[in-house]
Protein backbone atom coordinates (compact mmCIF):
# COMPACT_ATOMS: atom_id res chain seq x y z
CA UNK A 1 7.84 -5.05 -5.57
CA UNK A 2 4.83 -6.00 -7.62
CA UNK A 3 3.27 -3.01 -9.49
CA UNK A 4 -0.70 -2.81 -9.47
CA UNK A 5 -2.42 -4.28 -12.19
CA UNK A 6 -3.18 -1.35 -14.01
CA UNK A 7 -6.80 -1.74 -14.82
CA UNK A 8 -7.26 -2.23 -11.01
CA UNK A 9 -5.53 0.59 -9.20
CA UNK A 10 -8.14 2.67 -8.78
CA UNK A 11 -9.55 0.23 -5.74
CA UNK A 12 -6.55 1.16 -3.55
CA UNK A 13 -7.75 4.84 -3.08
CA UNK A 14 -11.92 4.11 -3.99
CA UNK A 15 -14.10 5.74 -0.60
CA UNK A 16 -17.02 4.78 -2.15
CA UNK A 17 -16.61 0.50 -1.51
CA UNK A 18 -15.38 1.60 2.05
CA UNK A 19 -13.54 -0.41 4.61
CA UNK A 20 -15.62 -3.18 4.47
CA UNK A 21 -17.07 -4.45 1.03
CA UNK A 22 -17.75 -7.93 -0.79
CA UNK A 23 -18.55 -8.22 -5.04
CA UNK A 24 -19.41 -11.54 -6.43
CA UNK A 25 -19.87 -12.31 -9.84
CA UNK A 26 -22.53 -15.14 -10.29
CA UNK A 27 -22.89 -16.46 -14.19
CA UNK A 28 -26.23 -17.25 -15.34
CA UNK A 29 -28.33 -16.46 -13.05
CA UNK A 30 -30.64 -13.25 -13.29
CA UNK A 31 -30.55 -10.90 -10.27
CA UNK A 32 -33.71 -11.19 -9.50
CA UNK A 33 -32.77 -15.12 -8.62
CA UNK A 34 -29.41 -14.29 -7.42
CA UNK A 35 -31.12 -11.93 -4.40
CA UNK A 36 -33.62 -15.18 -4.14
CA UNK A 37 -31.18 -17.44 -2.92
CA UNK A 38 -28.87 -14.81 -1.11
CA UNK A 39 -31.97 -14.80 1.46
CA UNK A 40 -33.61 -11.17 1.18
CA UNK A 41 -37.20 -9.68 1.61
CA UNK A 42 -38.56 -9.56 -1.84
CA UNK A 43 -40.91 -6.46 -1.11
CA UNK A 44 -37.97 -4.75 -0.69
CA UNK A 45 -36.61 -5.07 -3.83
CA UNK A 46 -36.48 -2.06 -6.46
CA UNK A 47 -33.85 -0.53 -8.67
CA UNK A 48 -31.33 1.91 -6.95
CA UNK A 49 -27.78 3.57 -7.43
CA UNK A 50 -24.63 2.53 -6.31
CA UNK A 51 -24.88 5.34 -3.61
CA UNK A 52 -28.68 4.75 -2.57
CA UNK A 53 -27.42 1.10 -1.57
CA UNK A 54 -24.63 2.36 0.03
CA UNK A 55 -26.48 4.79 2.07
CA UNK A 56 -29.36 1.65 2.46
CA UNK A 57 -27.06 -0.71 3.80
CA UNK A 58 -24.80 1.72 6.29
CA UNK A 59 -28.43 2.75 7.61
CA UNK A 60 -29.30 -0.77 8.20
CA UNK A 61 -26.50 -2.81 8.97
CA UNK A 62 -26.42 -5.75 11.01
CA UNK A 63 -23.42 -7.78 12.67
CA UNK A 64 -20.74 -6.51 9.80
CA UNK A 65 -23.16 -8.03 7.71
CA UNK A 66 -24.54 -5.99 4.57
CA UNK A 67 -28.10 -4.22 5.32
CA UNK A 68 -29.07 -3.96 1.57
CA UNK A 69 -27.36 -5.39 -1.37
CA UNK A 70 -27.48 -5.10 -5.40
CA UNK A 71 -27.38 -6.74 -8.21
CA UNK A 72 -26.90 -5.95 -11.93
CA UNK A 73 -26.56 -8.08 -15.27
CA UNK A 74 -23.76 -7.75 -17.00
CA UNK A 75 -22.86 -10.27 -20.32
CA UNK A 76 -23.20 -13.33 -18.62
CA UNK A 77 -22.90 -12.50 -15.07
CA UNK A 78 -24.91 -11.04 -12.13
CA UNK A 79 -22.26 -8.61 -10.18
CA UNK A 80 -23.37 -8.25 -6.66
CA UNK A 81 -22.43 -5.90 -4.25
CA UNK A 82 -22.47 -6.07 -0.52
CA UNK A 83 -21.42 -2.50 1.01
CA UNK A 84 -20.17 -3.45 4.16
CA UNK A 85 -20.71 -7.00 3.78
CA UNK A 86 -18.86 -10.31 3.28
CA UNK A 87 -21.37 -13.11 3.42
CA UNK A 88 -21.33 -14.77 -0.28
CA UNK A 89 -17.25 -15.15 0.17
CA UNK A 90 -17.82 -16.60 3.70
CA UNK A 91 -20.67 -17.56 4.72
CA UNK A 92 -20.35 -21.33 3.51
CA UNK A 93 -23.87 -21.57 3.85
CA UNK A 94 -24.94 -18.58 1.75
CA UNK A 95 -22.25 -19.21 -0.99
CA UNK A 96 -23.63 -22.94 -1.27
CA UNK A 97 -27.56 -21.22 -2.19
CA UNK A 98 -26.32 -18.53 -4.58
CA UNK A 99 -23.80 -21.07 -6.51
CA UNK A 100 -26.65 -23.86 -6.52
CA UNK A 101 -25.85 -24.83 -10.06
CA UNK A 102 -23.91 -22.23 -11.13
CA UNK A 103 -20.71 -20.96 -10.89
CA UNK A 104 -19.53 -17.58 -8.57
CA UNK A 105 -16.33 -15.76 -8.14
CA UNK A 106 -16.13 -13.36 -4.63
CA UNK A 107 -13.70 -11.25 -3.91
CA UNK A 108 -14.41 -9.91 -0.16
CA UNK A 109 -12.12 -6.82 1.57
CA UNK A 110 -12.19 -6.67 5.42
CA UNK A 111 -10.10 -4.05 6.78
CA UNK A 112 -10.41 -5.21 10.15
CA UNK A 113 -10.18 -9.26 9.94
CA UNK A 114 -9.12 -11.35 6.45
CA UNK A 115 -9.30 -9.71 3.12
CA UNK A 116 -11.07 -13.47 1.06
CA UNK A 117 -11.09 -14.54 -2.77
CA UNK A 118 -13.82 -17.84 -3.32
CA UNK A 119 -14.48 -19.73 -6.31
CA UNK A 120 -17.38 -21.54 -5.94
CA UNK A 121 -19.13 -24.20 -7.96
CA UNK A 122 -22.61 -26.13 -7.86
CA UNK A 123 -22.23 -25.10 -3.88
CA UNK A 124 -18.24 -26.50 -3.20
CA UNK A 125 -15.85 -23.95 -2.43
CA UNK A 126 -13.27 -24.97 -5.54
CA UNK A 127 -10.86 -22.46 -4.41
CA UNK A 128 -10.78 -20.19 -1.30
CA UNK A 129 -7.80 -18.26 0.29
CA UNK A 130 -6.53 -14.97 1.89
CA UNK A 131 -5.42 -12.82 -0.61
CA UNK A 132 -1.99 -11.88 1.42
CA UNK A 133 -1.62 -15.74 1.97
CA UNK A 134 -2.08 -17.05 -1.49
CA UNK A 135 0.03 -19.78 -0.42
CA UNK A 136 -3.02 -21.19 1.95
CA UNK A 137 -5.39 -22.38 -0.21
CA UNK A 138 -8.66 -24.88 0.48
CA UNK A 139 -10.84 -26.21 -1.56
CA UNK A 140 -11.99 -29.35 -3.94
CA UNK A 141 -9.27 -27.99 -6.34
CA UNK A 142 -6.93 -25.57 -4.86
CA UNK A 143 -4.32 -25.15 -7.37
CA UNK A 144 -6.97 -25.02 -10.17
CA UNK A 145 -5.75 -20.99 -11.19
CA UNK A 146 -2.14 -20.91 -10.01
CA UNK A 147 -1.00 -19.93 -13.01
CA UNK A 148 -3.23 -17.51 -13.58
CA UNK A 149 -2.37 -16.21 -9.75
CA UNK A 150 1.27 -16.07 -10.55
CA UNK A 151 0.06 -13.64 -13.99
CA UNK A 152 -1.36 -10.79 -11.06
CA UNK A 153 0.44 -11.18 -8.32
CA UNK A 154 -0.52 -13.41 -6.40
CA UNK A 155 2.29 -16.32 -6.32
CA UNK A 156 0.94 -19.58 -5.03
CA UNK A 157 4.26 -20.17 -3.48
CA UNK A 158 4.43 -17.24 -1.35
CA UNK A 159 6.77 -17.43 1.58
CA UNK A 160 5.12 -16.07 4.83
CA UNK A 161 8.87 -14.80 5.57
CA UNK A 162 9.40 -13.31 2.40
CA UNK A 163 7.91 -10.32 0.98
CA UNK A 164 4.20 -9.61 1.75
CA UNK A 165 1.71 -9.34 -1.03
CA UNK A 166 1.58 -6.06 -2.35
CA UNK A 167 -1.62 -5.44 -3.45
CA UNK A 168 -3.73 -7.79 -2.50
CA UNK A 169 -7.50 -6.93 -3.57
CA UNK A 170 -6.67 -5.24 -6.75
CA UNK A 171 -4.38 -8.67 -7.74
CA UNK A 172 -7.79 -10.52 -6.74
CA UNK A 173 -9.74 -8.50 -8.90
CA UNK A 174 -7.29 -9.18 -11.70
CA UNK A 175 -7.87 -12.42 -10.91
CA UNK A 176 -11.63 -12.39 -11.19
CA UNK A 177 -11.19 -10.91 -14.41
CA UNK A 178 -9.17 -13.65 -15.90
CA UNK A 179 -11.80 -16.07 -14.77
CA UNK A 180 -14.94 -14.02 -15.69
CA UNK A 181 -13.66 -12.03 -18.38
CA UNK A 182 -15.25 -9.07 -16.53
CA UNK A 183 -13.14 -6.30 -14.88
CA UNK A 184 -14.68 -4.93 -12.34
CA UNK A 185 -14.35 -1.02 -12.99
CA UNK A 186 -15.83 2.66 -11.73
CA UNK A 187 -17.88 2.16 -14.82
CA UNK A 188 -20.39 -0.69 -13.09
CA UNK A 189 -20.86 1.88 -9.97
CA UNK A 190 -22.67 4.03 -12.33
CA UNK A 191 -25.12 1.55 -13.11
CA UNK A 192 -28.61 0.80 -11.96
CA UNK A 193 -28.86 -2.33 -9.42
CA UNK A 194 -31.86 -4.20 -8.08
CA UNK A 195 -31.75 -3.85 -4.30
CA UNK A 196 -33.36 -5.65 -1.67
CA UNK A 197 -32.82 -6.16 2.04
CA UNK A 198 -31.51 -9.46 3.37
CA UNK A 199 -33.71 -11.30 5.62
CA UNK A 200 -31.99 -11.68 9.35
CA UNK A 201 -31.27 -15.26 9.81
């Protein structure tokens, strides 16, 4: 059994994401640009807390889509949060806009349909898979971070009749990490994002 990466457990037991929760990091792009090309109403945007978009969003939520998201700077990267939402990880359309020249990492949890981890580049999903399915990967480069994969937990070779994944969105996290040289902690929660509200398509 694969032990939690450590700088990651605190996701298995975290209420505040909820059931339902997608983070991107997007490098070098300002917020401000990043909520552009997501496709929200700019007169909604202002600066909130991690729990007024939370409570924005569950208020306003659409199709198990996000009703508000955030954004924040951090080094780098924009982090973006969608509470309750999944849409840069999946929607091919909306990952293609935000990564237009740039380069995002999503990491999407779903409690009630596929868990997702994308890397996306200049709009091409590079590589894209089900976290408890490492194995299945698309993309223009699929194996482009197996090793890295094998480092959290993920093994690229994973049997479907073996042992399941044991921690799936914690060992994408860690895999984030590697590639951003961000981890995604409690800390970032406590920060101040620019919210807006997406624009129904």
């Amino acid at each position: 059994m694969t032990e939690t990466p450590t700088e990651f457990s605190w996701l298995s037991d975290c209420e505040a994401l909820g059931e339902i929760y997608c983070v991107s990091f997007v490098r070098d792009l300002p917020p401000e640009e990043v909520l552009r090309r997501f496709g929200v109403d700019e007169s909604t945007m202002e600066e909130v807390t991690f729990d007024e978009l939370d409570d924005r969003s569950a208020e306003s939520m659409r199709a198990d889509a996000a009703g508000y998201i955030g954004a924040v700077k951090i080094g780098d990267w924009t982090v973006v949060i969608e509470p309750g939402g999944w849409q840069i990880a999946v929607d091919s359309k909306i990952g293609a806009r935000v990564s237009r020249g740039a380069e995002v990492v999503s990491v999407c949890s779903h409690d009630f349909a596929s868990d997702t981890f994308a890397y996306i580049v200049d709009g091409t999903p590079v590589v894209w898979f089900d976290p408890m399915f490492p194995d299945e990967r698309s993309g223009s480069d699929p194996d482009r971070f197996i090793e890295e994969m094998r480092q959290v937990g993920l093994d690229p070779d994973h049997d479907i009749d073996g042992p399941g994944i044991d921690f799936p969105i914690p060992s994408s996290f860690a895999l984030a990490s590697k590639i951003t040289g961000l981890p995604f902690s409690p800390d970032m929660l406590g920060l101040r994002f620019l919210g807006a509200e997406p624009l129904e398509e």
